[in-house]
N, C-alpha and C. Protein backbone atom coordinates (compact mmCIF):
# COMPACT_ATOMS: atom_id res chain seq x y z
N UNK A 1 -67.03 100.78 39.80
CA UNK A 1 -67.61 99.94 40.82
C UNK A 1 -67.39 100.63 42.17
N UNK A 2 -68.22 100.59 42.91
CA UNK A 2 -68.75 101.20 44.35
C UNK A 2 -68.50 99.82 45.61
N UNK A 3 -67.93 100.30 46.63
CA UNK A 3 -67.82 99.24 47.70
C UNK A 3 -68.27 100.52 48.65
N UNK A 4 -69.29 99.25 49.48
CA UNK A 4 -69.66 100.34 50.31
C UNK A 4 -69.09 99.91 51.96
N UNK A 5 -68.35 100.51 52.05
CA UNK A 5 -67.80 100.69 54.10
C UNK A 5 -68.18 101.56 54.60
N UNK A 6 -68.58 101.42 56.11
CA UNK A 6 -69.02 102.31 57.12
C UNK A 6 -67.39 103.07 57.37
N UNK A 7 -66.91 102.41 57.29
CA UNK A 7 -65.49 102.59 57.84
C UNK A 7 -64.73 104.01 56.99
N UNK A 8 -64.80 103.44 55.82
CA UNK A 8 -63.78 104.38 54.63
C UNK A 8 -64.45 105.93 55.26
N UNK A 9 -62.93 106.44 55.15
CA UNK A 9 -63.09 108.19 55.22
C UNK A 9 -62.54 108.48 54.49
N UNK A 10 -62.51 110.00 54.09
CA UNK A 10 -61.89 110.74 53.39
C UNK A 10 -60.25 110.91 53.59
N UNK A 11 -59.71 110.30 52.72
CA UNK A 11 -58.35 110.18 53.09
C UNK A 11 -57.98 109.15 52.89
N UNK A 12 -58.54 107.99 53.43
CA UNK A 12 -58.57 106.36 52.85
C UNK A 12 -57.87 106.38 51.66
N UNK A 13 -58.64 106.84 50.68
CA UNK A 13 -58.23 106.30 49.38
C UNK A 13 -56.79 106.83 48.97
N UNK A 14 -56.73 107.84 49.21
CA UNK A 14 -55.31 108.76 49.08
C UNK A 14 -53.96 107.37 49.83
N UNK A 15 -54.15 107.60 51.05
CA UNK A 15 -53.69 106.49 51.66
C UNK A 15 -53.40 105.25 51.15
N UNK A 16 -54.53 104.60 50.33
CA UNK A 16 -54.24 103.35 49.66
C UNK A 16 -53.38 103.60 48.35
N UNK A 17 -54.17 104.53 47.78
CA UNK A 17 -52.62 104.79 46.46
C UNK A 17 -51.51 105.02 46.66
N UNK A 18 -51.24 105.81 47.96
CA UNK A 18 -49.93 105.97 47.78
C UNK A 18 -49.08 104.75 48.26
N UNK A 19 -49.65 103.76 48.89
CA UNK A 19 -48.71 102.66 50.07
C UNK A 19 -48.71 101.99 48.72
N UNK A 20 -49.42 101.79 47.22
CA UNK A 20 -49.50 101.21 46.18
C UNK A 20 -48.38 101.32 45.47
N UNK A 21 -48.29 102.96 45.34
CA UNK A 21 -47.53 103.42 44.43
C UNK A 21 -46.81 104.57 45.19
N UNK A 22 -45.89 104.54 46.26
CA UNK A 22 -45.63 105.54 46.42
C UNK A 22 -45.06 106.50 45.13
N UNK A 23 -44.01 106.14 44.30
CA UNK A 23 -42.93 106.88 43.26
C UNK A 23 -43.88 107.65 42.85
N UNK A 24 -45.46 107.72 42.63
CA UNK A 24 -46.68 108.53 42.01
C UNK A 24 -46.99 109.61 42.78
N UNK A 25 -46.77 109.62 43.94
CA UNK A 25 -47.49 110.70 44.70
C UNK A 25 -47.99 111.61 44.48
N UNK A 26 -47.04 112.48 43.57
CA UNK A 26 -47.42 113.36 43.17
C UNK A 26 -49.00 113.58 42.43
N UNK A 27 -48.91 112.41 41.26
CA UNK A 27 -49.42 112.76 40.13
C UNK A 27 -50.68 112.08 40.96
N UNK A 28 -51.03 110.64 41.87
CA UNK A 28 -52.11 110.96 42.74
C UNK A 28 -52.94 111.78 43.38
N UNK A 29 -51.82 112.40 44.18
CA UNK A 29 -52.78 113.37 44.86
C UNK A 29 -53.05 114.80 43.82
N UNK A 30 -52.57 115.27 42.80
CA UNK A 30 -53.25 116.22 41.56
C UNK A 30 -54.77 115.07 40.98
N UNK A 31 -54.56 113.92 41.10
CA UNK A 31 -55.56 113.31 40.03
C UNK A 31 -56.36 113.38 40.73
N UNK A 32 -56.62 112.51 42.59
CA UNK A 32 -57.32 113.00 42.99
C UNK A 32 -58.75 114.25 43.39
N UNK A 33 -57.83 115.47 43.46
CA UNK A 33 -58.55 116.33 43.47
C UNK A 33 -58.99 116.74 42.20
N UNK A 34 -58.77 116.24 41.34
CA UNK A 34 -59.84 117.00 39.73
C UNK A 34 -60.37 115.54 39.58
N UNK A 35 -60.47 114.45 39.71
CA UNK A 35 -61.55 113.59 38.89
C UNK A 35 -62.18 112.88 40.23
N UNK A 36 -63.20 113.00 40.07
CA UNK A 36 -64.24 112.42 41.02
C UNK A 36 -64.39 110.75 40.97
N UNK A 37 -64.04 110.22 39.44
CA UNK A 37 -63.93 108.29 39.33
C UNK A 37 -62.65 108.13 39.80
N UNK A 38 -61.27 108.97 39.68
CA UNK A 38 -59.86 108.03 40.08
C UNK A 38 -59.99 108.08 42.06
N UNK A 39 -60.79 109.43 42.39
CA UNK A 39 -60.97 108.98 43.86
C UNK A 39 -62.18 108.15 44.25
N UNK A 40 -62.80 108.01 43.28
CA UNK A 40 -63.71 106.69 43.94
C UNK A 40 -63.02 105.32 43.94
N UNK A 41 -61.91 105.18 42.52
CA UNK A 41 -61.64 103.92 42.51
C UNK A 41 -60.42 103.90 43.66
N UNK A 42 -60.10 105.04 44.17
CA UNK A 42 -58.80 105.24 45.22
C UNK A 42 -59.51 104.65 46.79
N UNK A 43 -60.91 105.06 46.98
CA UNK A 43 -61.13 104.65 47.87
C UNK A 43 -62.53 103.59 48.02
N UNK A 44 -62.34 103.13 46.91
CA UNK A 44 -62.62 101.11 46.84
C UNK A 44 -61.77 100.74 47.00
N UNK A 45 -60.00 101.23 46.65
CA UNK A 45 -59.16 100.47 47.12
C UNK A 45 -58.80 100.09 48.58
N UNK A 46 -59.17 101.16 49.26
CA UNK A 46 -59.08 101.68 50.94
C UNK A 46 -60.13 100.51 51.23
N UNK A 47 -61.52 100.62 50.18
CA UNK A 47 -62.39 99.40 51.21
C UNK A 47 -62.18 97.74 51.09
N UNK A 48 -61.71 97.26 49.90
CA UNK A 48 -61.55 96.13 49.83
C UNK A 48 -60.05 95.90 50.69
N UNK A 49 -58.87 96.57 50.92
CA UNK A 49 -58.23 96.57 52.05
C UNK A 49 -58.30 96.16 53.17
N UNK A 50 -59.46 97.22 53.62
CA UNK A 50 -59.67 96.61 54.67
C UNK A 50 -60.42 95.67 55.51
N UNK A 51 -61.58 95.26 53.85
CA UNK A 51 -61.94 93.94 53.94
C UNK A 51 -61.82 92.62 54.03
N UNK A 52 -60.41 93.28 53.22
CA UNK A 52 -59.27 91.59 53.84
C UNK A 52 -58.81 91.82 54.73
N UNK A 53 -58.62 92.97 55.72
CA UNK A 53 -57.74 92.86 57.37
C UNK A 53 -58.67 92.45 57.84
N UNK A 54 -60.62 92.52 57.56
CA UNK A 54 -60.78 91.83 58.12
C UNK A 54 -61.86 90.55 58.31
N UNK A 55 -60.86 89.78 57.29
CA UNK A 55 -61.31 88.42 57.03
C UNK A 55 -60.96 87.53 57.66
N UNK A 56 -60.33 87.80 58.83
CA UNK A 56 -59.75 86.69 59.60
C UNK A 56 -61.51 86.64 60.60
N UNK A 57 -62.17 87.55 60.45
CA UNK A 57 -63.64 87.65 61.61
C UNK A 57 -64.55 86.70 60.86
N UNK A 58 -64.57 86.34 59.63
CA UNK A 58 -65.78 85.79 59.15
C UNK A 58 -65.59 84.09 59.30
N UNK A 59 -66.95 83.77 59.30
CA UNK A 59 -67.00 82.21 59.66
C UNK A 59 -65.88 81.56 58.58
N UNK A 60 -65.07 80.85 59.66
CA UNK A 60 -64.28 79.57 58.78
C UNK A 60 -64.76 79.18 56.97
N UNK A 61 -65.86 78.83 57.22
CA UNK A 61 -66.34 78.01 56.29
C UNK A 61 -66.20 78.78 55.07
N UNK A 62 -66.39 80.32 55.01
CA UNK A 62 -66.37 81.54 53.79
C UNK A 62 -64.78 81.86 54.05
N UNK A 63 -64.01 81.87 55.18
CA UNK A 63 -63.44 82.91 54.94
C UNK A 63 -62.34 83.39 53.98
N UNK A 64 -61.62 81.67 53.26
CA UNK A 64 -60.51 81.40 52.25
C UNK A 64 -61.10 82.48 51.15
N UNK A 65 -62.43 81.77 51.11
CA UNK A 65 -63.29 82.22 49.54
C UNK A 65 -63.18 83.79 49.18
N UNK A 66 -63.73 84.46 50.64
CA UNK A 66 -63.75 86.14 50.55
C UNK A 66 -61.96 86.92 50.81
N UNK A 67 -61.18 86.06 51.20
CA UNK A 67 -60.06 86.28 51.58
C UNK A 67 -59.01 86.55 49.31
N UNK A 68 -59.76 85.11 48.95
CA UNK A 68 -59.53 85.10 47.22
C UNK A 68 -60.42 86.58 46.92
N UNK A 69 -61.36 86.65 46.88
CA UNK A 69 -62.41 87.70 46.22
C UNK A 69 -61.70 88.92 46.48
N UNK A 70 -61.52 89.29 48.21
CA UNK A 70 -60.80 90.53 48.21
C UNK A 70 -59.29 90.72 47.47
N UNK A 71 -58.35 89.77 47.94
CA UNK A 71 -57.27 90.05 46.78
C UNK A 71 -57.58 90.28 45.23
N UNK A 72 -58.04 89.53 44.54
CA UNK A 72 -58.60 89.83 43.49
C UNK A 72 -59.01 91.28 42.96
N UNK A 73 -60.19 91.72 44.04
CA UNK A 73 -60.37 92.97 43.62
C UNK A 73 -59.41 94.03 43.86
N UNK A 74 -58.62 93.36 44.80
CA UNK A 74 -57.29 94.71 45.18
C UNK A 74 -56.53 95.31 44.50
N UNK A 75 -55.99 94.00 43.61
CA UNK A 75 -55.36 93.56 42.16
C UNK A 75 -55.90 94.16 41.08
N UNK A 76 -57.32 94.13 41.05
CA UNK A 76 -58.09 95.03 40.08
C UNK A 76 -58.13 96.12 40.09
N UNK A 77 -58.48 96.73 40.80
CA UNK A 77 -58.56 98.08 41.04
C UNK A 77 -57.24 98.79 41.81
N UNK A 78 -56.35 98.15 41.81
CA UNK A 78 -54.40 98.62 41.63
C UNK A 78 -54.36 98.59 40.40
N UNK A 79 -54.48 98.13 39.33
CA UNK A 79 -54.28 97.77 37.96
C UNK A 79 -55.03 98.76 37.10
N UNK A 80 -56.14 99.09 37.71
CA UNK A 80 -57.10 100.42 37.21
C UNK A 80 -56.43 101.53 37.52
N UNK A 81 -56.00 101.72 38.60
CA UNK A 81 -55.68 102.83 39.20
C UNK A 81 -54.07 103.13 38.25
N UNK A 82 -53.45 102.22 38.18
CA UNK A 82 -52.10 102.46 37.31
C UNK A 82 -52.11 102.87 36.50
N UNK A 83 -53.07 102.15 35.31
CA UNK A 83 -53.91 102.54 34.16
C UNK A 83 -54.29 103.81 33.82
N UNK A 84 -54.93 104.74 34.70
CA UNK A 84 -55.23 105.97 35.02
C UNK A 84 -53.90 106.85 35.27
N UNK A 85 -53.21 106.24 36.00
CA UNK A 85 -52.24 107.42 36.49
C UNK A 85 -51.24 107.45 34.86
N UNK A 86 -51.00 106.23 33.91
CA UNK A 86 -50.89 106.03 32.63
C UNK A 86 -49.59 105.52 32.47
């Protein structure tokens, strides 16, 4: 799965695995650079991140709802990403 941010750069995702998992570092940043899906799912993690920093901007009425959705997927795709590292 693909999240698309204007925001996410290169580095993002690295960033999000490791504040995840630091004790991995290592074996992140090797997985990183050889598989092209563990850094995509590294930096969906970077975008749904920072889709919940920033959910405090969206109208009241959504914002609990997308505030659930983003944890959720954070959770998901931390849980993928663990999965992978094995």
């Amino acid at each position: 799965m693909r999240i698309g941010s204007e925001r996410a750069e290169e580095g993002d995702g690295l960033s999000a695995a490791l504040r995840r998992f630091p004790e991995l570092s290592l074996q992140i940043k090797e997985r990183l650079m050889r598989d092209e899906s563990f850094r995509g799912m590294c930096e969906d993690l970077a975008a749904a991140e920072y889709a919940l920093a920033c959910a405090d901007q969206l109208p009241p009425h959504i914002r609990e709802e997308r505030r659930d959705e983003f944890r959720g997927l954070i959770e998901s795709l931390a849980a993928e990403i663990e999965q992978a590292l094995g």
